[in-house]
Protein backbone atom coordinates (compact mmCIF):
# COMPACT_ATOMS: atom_id res chain seq x y z
CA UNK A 1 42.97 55.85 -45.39
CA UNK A 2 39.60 54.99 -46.95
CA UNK A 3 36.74 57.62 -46.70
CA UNK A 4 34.56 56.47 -43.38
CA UNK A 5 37.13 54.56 -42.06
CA UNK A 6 37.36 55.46 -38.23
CA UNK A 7 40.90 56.06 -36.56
CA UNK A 8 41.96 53.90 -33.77
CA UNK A 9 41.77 56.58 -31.05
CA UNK A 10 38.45 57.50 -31.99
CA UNK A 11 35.47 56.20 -29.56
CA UNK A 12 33.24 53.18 -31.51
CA UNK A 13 29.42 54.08 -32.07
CA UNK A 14 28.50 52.66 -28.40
CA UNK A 15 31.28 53.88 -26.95
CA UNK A 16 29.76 57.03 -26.99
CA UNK A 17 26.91 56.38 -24.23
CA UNK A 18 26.72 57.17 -21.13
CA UNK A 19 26.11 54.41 -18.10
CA UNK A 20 22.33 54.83 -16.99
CA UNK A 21 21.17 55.02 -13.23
CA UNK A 22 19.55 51.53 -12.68
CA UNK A 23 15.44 51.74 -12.26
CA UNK A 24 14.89 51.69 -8.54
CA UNK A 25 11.62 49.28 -8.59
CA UNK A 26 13.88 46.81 -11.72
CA UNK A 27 16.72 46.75 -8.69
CA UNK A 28 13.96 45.98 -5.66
CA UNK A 29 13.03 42.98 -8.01
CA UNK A 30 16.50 41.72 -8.47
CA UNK A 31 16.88 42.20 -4.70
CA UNK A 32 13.89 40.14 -3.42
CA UNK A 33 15.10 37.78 -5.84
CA UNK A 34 18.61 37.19 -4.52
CA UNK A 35 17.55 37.40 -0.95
CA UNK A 36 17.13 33.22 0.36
CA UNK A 37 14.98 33.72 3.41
CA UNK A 38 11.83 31.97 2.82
CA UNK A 39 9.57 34.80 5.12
CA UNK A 40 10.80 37.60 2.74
CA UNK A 41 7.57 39.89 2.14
CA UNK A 42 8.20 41.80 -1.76
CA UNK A 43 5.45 44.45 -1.04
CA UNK A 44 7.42 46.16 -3.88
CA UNK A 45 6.05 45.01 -7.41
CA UNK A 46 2.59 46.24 -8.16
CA UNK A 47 0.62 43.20 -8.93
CA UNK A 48 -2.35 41.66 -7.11
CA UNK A 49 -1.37 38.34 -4.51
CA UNK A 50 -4.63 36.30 -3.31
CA UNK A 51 -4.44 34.63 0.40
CA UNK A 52 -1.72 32.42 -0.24
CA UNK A 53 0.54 34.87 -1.95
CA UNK A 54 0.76 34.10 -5.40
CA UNK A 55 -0.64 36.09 -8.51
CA UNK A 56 -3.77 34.13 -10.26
CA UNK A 57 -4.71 33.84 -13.52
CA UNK A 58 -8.46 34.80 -13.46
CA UNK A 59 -10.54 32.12 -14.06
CA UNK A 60 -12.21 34.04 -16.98
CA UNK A 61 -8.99 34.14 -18.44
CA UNK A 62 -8.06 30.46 -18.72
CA UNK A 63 -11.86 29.82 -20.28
CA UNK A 64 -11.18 33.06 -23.25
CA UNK A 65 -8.16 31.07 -24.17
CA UNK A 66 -9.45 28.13 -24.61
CA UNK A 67 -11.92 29.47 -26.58
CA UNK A 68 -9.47 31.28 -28.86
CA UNK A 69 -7.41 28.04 -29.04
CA UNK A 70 -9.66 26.31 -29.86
CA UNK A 71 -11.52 28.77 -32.34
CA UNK A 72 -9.02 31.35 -33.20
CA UNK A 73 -7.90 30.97 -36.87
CA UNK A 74 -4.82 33.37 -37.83
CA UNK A 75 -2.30 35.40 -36.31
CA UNK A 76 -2.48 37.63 -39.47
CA UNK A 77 -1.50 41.67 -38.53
CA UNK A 78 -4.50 43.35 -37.26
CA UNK A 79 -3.40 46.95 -37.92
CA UNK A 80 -2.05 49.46 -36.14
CA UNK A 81 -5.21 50.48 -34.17
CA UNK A 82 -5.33 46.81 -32.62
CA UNK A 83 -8.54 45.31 -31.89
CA UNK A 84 -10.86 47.59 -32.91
CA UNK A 85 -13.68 45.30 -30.89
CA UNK A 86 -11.34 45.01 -27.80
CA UNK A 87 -11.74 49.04 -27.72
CA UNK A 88 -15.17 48.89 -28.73
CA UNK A 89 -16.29 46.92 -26.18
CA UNK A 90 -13.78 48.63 -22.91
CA UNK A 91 -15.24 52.36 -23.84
CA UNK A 92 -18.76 52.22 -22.08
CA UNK A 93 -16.47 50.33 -19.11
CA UNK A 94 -14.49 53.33 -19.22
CA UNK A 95 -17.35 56.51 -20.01
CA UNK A 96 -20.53 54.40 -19.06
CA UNK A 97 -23.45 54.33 -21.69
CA UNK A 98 -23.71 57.99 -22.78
CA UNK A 99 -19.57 57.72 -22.90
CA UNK A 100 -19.85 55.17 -25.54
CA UNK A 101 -21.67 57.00 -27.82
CA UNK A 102 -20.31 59.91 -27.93
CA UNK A 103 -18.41 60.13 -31.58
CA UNK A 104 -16.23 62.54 -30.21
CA UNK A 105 -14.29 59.85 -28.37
CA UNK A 106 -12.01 57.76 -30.56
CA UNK A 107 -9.72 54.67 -28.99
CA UNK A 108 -6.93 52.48 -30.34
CA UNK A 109 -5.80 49.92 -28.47
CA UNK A 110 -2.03 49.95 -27.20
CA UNK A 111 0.40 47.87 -25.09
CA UNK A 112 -0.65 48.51 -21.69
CA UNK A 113 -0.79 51.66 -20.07
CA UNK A 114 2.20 52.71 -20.54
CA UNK A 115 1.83 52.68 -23.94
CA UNK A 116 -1.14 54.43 -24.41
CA UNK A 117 -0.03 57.14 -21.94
CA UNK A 118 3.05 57.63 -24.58
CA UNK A 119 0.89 57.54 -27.41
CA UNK A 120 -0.90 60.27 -25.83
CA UNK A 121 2.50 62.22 -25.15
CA UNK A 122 3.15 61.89 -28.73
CA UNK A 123 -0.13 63.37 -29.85
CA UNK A 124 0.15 66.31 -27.67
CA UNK A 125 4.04 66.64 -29.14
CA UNK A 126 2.28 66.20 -32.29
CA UNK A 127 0.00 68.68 -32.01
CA UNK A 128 2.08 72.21 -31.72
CA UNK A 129 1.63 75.02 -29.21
CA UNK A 130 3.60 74.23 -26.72
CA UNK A 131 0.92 72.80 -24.23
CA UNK A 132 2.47 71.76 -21.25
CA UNK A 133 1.28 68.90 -18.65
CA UNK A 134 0.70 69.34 -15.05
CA UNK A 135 2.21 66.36 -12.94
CA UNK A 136 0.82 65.35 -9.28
CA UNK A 137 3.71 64.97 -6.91
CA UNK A 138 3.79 62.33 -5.50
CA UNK A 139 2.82 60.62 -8.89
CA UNK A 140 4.16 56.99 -10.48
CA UNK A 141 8.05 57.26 -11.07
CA UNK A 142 7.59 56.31 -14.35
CA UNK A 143 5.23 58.96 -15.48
CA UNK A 144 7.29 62.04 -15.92
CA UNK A 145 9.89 60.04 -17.97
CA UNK A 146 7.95 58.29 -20.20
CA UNK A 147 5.39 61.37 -20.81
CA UNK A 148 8.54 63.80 -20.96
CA UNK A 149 10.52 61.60 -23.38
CA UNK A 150 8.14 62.92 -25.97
CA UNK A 151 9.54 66.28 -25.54
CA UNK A 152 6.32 67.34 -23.39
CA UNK A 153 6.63 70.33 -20.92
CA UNK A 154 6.25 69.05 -16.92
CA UNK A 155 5.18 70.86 -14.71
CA UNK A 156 4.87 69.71 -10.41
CA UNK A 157 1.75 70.43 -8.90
CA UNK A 158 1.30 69.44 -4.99
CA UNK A 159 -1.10 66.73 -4.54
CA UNK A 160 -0.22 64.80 -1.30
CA UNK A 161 1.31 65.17 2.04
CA UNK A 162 2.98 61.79 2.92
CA UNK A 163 3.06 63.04 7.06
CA UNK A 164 -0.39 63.98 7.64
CA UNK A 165 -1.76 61.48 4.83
CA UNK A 166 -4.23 63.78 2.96
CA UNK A 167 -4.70 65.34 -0.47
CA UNK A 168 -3.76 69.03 -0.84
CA UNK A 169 -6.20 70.10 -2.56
CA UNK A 170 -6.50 73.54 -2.53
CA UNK A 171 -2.70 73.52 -3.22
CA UNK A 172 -3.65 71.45 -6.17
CA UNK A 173 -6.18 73.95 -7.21
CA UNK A 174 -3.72 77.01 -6.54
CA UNK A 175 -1.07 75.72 -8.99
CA UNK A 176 -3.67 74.69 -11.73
CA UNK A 177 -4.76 78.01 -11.94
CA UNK A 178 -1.42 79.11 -13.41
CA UNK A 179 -2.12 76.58 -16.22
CA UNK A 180 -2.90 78.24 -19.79
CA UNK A 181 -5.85 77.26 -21.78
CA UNK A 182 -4.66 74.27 -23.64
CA UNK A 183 -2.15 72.97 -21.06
CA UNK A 184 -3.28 69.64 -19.72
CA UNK A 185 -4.00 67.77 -16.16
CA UNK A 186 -2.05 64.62 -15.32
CA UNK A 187 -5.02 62.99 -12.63
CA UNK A 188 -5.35 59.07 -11.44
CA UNK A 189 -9.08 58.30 -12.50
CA UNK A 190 -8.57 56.08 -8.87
CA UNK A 191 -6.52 54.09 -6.73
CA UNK A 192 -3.66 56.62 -6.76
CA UNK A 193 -0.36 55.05 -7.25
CA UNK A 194 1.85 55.50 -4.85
CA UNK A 195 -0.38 57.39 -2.14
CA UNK A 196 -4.00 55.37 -2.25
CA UNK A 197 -5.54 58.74 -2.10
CA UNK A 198 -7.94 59.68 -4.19
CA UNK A 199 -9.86 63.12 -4.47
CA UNK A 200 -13.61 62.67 -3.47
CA UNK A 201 -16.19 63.03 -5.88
CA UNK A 202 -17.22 66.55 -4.78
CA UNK A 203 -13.50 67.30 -5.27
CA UNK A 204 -13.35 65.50 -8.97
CA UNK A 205 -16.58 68.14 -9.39
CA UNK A 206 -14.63 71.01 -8.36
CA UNK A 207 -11.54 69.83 -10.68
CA UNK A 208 -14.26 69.60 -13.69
CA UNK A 209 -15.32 72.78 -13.22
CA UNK A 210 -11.73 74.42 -13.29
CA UNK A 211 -11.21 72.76 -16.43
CA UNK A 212 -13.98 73.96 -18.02
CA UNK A 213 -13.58 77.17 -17.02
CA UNK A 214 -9.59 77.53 -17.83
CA UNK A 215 -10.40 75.22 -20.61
CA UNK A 216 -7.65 72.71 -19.39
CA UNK A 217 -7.26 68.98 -21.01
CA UNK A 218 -7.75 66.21 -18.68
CA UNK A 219 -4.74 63.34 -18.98
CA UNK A 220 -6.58 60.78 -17.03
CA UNK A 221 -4.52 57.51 -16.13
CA UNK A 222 -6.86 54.76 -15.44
CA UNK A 223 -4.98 52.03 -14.49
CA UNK A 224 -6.87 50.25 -11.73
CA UNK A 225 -10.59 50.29 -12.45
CA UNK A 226 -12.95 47.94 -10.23
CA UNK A 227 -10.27 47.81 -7.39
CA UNK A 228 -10.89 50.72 -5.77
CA UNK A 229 -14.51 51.05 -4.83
CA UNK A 230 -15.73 49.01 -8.37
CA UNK A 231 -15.93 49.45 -11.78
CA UNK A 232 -18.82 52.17 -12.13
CA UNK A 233 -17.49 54.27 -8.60
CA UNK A 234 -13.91 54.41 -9.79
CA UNK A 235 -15.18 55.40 -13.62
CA UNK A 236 -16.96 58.61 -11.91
CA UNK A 237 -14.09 60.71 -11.63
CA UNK A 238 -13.31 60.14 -15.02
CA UNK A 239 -16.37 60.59 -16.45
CA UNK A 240 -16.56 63.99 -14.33
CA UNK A 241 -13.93 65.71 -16.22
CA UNK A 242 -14.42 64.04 -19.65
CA UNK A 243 -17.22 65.69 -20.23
CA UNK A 244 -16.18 69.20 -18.80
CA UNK A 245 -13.90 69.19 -21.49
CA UNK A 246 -14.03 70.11 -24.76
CA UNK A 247 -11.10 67.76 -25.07
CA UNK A 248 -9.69 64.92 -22.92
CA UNK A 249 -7.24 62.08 -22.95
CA UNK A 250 -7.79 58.64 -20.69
CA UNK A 251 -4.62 55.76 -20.75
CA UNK A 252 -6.79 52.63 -19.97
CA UNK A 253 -5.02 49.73 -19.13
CA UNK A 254 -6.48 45.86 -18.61
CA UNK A 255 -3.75 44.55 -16.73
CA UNK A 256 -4.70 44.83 -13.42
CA UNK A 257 -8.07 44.51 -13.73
CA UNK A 258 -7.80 41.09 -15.76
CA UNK A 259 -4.45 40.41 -13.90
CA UNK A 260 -3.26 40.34 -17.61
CA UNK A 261 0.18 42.27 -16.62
CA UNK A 262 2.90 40.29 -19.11
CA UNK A 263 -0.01 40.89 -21.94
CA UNK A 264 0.68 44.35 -22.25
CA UNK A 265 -3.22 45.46 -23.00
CA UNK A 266 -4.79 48.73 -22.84
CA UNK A 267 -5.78 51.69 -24.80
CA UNK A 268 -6.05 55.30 -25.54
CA UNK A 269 -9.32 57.07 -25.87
CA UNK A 270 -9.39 61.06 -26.83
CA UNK A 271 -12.00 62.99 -26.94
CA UNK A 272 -11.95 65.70 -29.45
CA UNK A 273 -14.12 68.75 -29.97
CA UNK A 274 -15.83 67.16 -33.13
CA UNK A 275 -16.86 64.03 -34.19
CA UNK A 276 -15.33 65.38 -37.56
CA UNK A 277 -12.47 66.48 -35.46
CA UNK A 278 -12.32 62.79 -33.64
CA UNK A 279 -11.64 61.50 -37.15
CA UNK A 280 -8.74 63.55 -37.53
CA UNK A 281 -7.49 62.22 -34.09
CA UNK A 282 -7.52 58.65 -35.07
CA UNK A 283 -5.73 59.08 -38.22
CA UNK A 284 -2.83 60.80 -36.15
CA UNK A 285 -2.98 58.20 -33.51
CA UNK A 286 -2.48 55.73 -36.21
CA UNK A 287 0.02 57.38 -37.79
CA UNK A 288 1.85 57.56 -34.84
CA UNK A 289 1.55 54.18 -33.26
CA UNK A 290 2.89 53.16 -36.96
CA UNK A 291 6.04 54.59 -35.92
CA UNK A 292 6.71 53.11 -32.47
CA UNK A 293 5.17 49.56 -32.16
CA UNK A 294 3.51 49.17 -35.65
CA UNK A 295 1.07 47.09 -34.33
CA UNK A 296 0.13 46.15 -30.59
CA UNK A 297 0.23 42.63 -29.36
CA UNK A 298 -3.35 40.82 -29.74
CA UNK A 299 -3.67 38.14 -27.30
CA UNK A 300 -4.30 40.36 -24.27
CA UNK A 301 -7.04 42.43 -26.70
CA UNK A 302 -8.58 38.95 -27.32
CA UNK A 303 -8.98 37.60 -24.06
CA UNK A 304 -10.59 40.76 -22.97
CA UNK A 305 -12.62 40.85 -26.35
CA UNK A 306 -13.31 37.46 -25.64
CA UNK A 307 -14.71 37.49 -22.15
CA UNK A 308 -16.57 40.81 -22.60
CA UNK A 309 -18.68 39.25 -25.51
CA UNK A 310 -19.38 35.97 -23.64
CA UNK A 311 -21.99 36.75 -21.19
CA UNK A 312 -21.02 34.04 -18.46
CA UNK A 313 -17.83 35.02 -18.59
CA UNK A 314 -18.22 38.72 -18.33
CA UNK A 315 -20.63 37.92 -15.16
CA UNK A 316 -17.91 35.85 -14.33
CA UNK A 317 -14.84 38.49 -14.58
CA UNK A 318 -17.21 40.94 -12.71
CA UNK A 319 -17.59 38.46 -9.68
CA UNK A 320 -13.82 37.84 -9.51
CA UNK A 321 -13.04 42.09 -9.89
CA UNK A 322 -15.60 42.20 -6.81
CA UNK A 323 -12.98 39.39 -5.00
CA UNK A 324 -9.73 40.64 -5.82
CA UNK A 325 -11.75 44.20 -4.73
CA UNK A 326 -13.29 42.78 -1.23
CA UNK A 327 -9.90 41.58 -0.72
CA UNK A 328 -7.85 44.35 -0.85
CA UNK A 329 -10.32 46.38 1.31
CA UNK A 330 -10.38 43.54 3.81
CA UNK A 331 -6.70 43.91 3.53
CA UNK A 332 -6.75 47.43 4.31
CA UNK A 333 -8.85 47.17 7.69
CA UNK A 334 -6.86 44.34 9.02
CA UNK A 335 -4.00 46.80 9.16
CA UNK A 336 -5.70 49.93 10.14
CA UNK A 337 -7.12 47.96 13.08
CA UNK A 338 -3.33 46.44 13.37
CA UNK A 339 -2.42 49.92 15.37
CA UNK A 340 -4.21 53.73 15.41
CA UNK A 341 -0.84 54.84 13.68
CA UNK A 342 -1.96 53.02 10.42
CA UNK A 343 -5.86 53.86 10.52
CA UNK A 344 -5.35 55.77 7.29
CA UNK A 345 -4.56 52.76 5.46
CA UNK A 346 -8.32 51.92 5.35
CA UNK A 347 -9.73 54.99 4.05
CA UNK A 348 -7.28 55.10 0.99
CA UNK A 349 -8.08 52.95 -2.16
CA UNK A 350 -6.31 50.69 -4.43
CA UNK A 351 -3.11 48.57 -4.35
CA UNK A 352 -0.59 51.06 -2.70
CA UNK A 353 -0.89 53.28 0.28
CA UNK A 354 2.45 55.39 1.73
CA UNK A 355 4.31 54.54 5.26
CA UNK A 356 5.65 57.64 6.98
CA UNK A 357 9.19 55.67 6.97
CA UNK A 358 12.79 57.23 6.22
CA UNK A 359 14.65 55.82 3.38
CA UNK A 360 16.85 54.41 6.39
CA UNK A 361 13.96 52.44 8.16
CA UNK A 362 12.49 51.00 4.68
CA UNK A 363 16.32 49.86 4.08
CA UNK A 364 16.47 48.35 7.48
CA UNK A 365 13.35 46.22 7.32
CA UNK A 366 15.14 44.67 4.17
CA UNK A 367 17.69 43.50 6.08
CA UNK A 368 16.41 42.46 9.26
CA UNK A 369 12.75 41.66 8.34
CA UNK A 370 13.19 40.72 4.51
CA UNK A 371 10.05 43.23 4.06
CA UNK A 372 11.27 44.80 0.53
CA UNK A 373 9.02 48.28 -0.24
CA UNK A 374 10.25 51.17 -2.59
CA UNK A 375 12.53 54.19 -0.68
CA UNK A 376 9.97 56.62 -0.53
CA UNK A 377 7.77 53.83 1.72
CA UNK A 378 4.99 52.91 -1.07
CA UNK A 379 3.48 49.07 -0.62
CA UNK A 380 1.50 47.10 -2.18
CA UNK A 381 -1.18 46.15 0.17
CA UNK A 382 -2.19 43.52 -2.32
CA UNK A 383 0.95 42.29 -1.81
CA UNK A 384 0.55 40.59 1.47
CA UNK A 385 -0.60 37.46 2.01
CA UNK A 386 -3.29 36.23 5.09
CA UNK A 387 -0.37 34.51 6.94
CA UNK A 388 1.98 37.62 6.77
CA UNK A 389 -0.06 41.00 7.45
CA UNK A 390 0.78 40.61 11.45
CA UNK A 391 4.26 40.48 10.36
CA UNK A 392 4.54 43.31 8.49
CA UNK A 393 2.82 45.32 10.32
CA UNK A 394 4.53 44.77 13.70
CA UNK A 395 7.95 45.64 11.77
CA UNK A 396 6.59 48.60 10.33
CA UNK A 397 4.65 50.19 13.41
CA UNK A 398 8.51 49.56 15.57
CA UNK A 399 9.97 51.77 12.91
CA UNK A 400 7.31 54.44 12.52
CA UNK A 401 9.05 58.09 13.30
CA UNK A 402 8.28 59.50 17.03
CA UNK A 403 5.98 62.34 15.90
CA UNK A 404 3.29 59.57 14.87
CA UNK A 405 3.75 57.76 18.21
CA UNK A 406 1.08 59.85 19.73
C-alpha cells in the first residue's frame, strides 16, 4: 500500500471527535422558536425589547448608515487593530477625560465582547508566569470557557447568594486575598450578568484598594454601559480599579449599548505600567489578533465612529441610552411592586436579575406558561414587554419556593 494511505478499519480525520454537549442558552433559542403559542414570553436571550416587544434599531443607527452609504468610499482592510478612531473616540466613554489621556492605556478594537475578552486571555497566555484569573460565581456561562480556552488558570471566587439576593462580599474579599501578585480579577464594571447585582461604589473602593495593595490586575467586563444607572455612574467602578492598578484590562463591548448585537463591535483597552510599556502591549495585541480574526469587522466600528463624531447624533444616542435605561428601571419597579417576594428586582441593575426557582419550576413555566428563562432562573427583564409583565409575574410568584412565602 502507498505511504499515507489510511487502512479501512482505521477512524477518518473527523471521526475522531467527540459529540459536544449542546449550549444551554443556543437550545432555549431553538426552543422558543419551535414552541407555536403566540403568548410565549423568551425572557431567555439577552437583548433589549421596547413596549411592544421587539428589538429596535436605534434611531442613531439608521442616520450613521446612511451617512456611510452615502459617503463611505471602500471596503479596503483596515488592519488588524480595527478602527483606530472607533477606539479613539469609546476610551474617554469608558475612563472619562483623565482616562483618555493616559498613554498607558492602549485599545484595539475587536468583535464584540467576546472577542476582546479572548484577546485579553491570549495576552495574559502570552505573557508567561503563570498568572491565574479569579472568576465570580455566579458569572456569564460563557466566561470561563472562552477565557480558559486560552489555557488561562480559573479560579471560583463567591460573589452572590441567589436565596437571600445579595453580594458576598466579604467572601469575595476572603478568597482574593489568596490571589498572588500578578494574578488577575474577573469583575462586571455593572449590570452583572446573570445576578443584576452590582457592588456599591464604596465596595468598588474597597476592591481598588486590595488590588493595589496585593498588586492584582483588574479583568473588567464592560458589557452594558448606560443601562444600569448611565453612562458616567456605571463607568465609576471601572475607573475605580483602573487606576489602582499598575496594570488593568477592560472588554468593552457596543452591542448593547447601540443595540448593535449581530455587528459584533467592541474593544480591548490595557493599561500597562508605561507608556513605553503600552507600546509594547499594542504590538502584542496586534500580533495576536493577526492570528485569530486578522482583522475585525468594520461596520459596527463605523456606525459608532460615525455617531460619536456627529454631534446631533451623539446627543441623539445619549437620549435614546437614557430610554432604553428609564425603561428597564421602570421595568424593574413594576415587578417589585408586582409582590414583596420580588422587591429585590428593583434595587438590582441591568438586563438580568435571578428568580429563586428550581430547575423543575423554570422547566414547568415552559410548558404550561410558555415563559422560557435559563435553568439556573436568570431573565431578561428587558425582555418583557408592557402587555406581558402581569403575566409573568403571576406565574413566577405561584412557583416561588415556600421559604420566600413569608
Amino acid at each position: 500500500m502507498a505511504e499515507g494511505f489510511i487502512l479501512a478499519d482505521e477512524p477518518r480525520l473527523f471521526d475522531r471527535l467527540e459529540a459536544q454537549p449542546s449550549d444551554s442558552l443556543l437550545a432555549l433559542i431553538g426552543l422558543v422558536k419551535a414552541d407555536t403559542r403566540p403568548e410565549k414570553i423568551d425572557v431567555g436571550v439577552g437583548v433589549y425589547r421596547d413596549a411592544a416587544g421587539g428589538t429596535p434599531i436605534l434611531r442613531c443607527v439608521k442616520a450613521a448608515e446612511k451617512i456611510l452609504l452615502e459617503t463611505q468610499e471602500t471596503k479596503a482592510y483596515l488592519g488588524s487593530e480595527g478602527d483606530a478612531r472607533f477606539t479613539e473616540l469609546i476610551k474617554p466613554i469608558v475612563f472619562g477625560g483623565q482616562g483618555a489621556r493616559d498613554d498607558r492605556i492602549v485599545g484595539v478594537q475587536t468583535p464584540g465582547g467576546c472577542g476582546a475578552l479572548r484577546l485579553g486571555a491570549e495576552l495574559i497566555r502570552a505573557s508567561g508566569g503563570g498568572a491565574r484569573v479569579f472568576v465570580g460565581q455566579p458569572t456569564w456561562p460563557n466566561h470561563n470557557p472562552l477565557i480558559g480556552a486560552a489555557g488561562v488558570e480559573m479560579v471560583d471566587y463567591p460573589y452572590y447568594d441567589k436565596a437571600s439576593h445579595t453580594v458576598l462580599f466579604d467572601r469575595m474579599m476572603g478568597a482574593l486575598e489568596e490571589a498572588r501578585p500578578g494574578d488577575l480579577v474577573l469583575v462586571h464594571g455593572c449590570c452583572h450578568n446573570p445576578t443584576g447585582a452590582d457592588l456599591s461604589l464604596n465596595q468598588w473602593r474597597e476592591l481598588a484598594d486590595l488590588i493595589a495593595a496585593r498588586g492584582i490586575v483588574p479583568f473588567v467586563d464592560l458589557a452594558y454601559q448606560g443601562l444600569g444607572n448611565g453612562l458616567e455612574d456605571d463607568a465609576a467602578g471601572t475607573r475605580l480599579v483602573v487606576e489602582a492598578a499598575e496594570q488593568a484590562l477592560v472588554a468593552q463591548s457596543c452591542d448593547k449599548n447601540f443595540g448593535l448585537y449581530r455587528e459584533r463591535t467592541g474593544a480591548l483597552f490595557v493599561k500597562a505600567s508605561s507608556g513605553e510599556q503600552a507600546n509594547v502591549v499594542f504590538g502584542n495585541l496586534i500580533g495576536l489578533a493577526r492570528t485569530m480574526w486578522s482583522m475585525p469587522p468594520d461596520h459596527g466600528a463605523a456606525i459608532v465612529r460615525t455617531v460619536l463624531e456627529t454631534p446631533e447624533l451623539e446627543a441623539d444616542w445619549r437620549a435614546e441610552l437614557k430610554e432604553m435605561l428609564a425603561r428597564i428601571r421602570s421595568l424593574r419597579a413594576r415587578l417589585a411592586t408586582f409582590d414583596p417576594r420580588l422587591a429585590y428586582i428593583d434595587e438590582q441593575n441591568g438586563m438580568f436579575s435571578m428568580l429563586p426557582l428550581s430547575p423543575e419550576a423554570v422547566v414547568e413555566l415552559r410548558a404550561s406558561h410558555g415563559i422560557y428563562m435559563a435553568n439556573s432562573g436568570r431573565f431578561n427583564v428587558a425582555g418583557l414587554s408592557d402587555d406581558n409583565v402581569d403575566y409573568f409575574a403571576r406565574a413566577v410568584v405561584e412557583r416561588l419556593p415556600e421559604a420566600d412565602r413569608g
